[in-house]
C-alpha atoms as a PDB file:
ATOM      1  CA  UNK A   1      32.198 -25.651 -64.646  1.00  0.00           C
ATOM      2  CA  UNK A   2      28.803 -23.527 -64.961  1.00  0.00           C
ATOM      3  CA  UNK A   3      29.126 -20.137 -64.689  1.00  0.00           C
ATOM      4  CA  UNK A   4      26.495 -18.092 -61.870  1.00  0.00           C
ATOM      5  CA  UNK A   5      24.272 -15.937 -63.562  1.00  0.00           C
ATOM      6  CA  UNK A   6      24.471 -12.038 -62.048  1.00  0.00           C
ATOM      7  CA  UNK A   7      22.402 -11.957 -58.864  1.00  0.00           C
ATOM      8  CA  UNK A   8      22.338 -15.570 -57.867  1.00  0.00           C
ATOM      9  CA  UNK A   9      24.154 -16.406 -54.862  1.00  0.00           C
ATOM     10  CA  UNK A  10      26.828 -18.763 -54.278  1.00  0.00           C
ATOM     11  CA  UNK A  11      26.797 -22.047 -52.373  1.00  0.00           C
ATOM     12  CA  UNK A  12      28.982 -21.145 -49.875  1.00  0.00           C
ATOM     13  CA  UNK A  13      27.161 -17.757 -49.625  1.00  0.00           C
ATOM     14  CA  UNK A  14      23.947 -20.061 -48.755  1.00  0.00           C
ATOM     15  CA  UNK A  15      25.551 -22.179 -47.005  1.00  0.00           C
ATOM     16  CA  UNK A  16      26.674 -19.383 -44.368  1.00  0.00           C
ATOM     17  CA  UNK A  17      22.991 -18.047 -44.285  1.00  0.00           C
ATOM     18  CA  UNK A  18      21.255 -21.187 -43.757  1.00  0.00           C
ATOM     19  CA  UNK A  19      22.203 -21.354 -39.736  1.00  0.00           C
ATOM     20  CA  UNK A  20      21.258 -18.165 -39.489  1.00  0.00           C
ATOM     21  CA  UNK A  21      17.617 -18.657 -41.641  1.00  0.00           C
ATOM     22  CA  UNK A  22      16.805 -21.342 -38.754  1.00  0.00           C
ATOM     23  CA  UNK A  23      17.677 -19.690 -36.521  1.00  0.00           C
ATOM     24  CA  UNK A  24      14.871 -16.520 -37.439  1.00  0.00           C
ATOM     25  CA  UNK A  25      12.423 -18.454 -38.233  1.00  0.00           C
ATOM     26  CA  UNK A  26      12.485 -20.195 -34.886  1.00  0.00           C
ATOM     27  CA  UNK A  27      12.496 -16.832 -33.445  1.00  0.00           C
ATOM     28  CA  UNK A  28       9.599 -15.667 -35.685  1.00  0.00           C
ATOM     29  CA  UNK A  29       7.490 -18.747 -34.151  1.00  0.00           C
ATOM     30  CA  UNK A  30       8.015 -17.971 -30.836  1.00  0.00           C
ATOM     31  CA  UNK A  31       7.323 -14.331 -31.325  1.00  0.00           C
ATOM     32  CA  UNK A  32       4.135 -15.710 -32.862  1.00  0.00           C
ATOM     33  CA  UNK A  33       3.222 -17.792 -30.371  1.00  0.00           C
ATOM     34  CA  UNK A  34       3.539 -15.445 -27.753  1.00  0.00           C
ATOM     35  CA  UNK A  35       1.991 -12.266 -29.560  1.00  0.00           C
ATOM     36  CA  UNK A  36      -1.352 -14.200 -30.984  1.00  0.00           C
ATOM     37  CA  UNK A  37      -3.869 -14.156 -28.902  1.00  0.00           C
ATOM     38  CA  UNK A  38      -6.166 -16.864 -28.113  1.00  0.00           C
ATOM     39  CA  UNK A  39      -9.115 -18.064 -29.604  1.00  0.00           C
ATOM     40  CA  UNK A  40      -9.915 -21.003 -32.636  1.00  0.00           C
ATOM     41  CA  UNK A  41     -11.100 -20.596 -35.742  1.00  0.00           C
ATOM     42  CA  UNK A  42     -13.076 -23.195 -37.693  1.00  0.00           C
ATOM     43  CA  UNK A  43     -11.012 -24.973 -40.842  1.00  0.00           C
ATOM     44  CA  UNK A  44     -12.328 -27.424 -42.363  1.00  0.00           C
ATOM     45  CA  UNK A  45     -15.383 -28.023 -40.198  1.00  0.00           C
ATOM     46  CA  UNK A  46     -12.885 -28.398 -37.338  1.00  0.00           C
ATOM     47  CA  UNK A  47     -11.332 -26.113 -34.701  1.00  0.00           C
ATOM     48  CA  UNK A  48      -7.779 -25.200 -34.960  1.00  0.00           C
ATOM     49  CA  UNK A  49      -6.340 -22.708 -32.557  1.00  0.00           C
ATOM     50  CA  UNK A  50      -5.511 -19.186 -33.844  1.00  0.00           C
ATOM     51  CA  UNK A  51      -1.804 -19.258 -33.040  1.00  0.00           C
ATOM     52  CA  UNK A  52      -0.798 -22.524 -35.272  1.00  0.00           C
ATOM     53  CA  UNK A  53      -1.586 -20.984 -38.016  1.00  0.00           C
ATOM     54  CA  UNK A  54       1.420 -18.182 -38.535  1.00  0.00           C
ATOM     55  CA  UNK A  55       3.117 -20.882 -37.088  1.00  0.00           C
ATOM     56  CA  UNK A  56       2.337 -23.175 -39.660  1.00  0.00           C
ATOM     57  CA  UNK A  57       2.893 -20.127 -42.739  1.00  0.00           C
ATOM     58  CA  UNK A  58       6.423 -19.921 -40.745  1.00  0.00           C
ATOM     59  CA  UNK A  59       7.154 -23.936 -41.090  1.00  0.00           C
ATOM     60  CA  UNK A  60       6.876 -23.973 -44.701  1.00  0.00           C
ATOM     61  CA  UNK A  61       9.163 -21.326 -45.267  1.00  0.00           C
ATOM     62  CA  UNK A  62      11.583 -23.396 -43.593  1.00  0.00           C
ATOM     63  CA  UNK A  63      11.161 -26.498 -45.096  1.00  0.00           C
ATOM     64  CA  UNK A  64      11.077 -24.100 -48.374  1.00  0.00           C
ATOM     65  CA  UNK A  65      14.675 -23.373 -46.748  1.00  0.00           C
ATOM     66  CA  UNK A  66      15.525 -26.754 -46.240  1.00  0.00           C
ATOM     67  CA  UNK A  67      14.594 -28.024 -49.725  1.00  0.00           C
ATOM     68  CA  UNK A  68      16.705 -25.591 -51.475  1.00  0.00           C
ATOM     69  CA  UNK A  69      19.922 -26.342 -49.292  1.00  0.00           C
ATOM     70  CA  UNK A  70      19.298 -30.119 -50.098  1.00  0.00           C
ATOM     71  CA  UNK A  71      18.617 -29.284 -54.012  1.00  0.00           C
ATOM     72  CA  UNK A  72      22.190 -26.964 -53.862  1.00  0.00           C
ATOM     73  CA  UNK A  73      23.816 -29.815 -52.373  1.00  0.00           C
ATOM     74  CA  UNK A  74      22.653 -32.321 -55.169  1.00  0.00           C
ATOM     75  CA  UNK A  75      23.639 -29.607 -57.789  1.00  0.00           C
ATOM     76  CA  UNK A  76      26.680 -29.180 -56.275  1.00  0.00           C
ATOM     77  CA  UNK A  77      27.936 -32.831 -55.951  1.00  0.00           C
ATOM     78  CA  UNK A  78      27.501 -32.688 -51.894  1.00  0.00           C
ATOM     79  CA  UNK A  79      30.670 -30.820 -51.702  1.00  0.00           C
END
């Protein structure tokens, strides 16, 4: 059995927290989406509206959050 190194956390300790990651990010993006104002901004020769984009910065960190759960799984033998 591998020993955890000092200040790594547990699986089960992630495994509690993930719910409750979701759960603020979703809150985060619908803060965003209602405290952004209105307006585009040209990316990529092409308009995109203002409040995607935290939106977007917030749906990486969650797939970020996702990957890692799925990686801990593997490393863990799906237990």
């Amino acid at each position: 059995m591998r020993e955890e190194q000092p200040g790594t956390r547990a699986g089960v300790d992630l495994q509690r927290r993930y719910p409750v990651a979701l759960l603020l990010y979703g809150v985060l993006a619908v803060l965003a989406w209602f405290t952004v104002g209105e307006g585009t901004v040209v990316v990529f020769g092409k308009p995109v509206e203002l409040r995607l984009i935290p939106i977007l910065i917030l749906a990486t960190f969650a797939l970020r959050t996702i990957l890692v759960r799925q990686a801990d799984k593997i490393r863990h033998g799906g237990e």
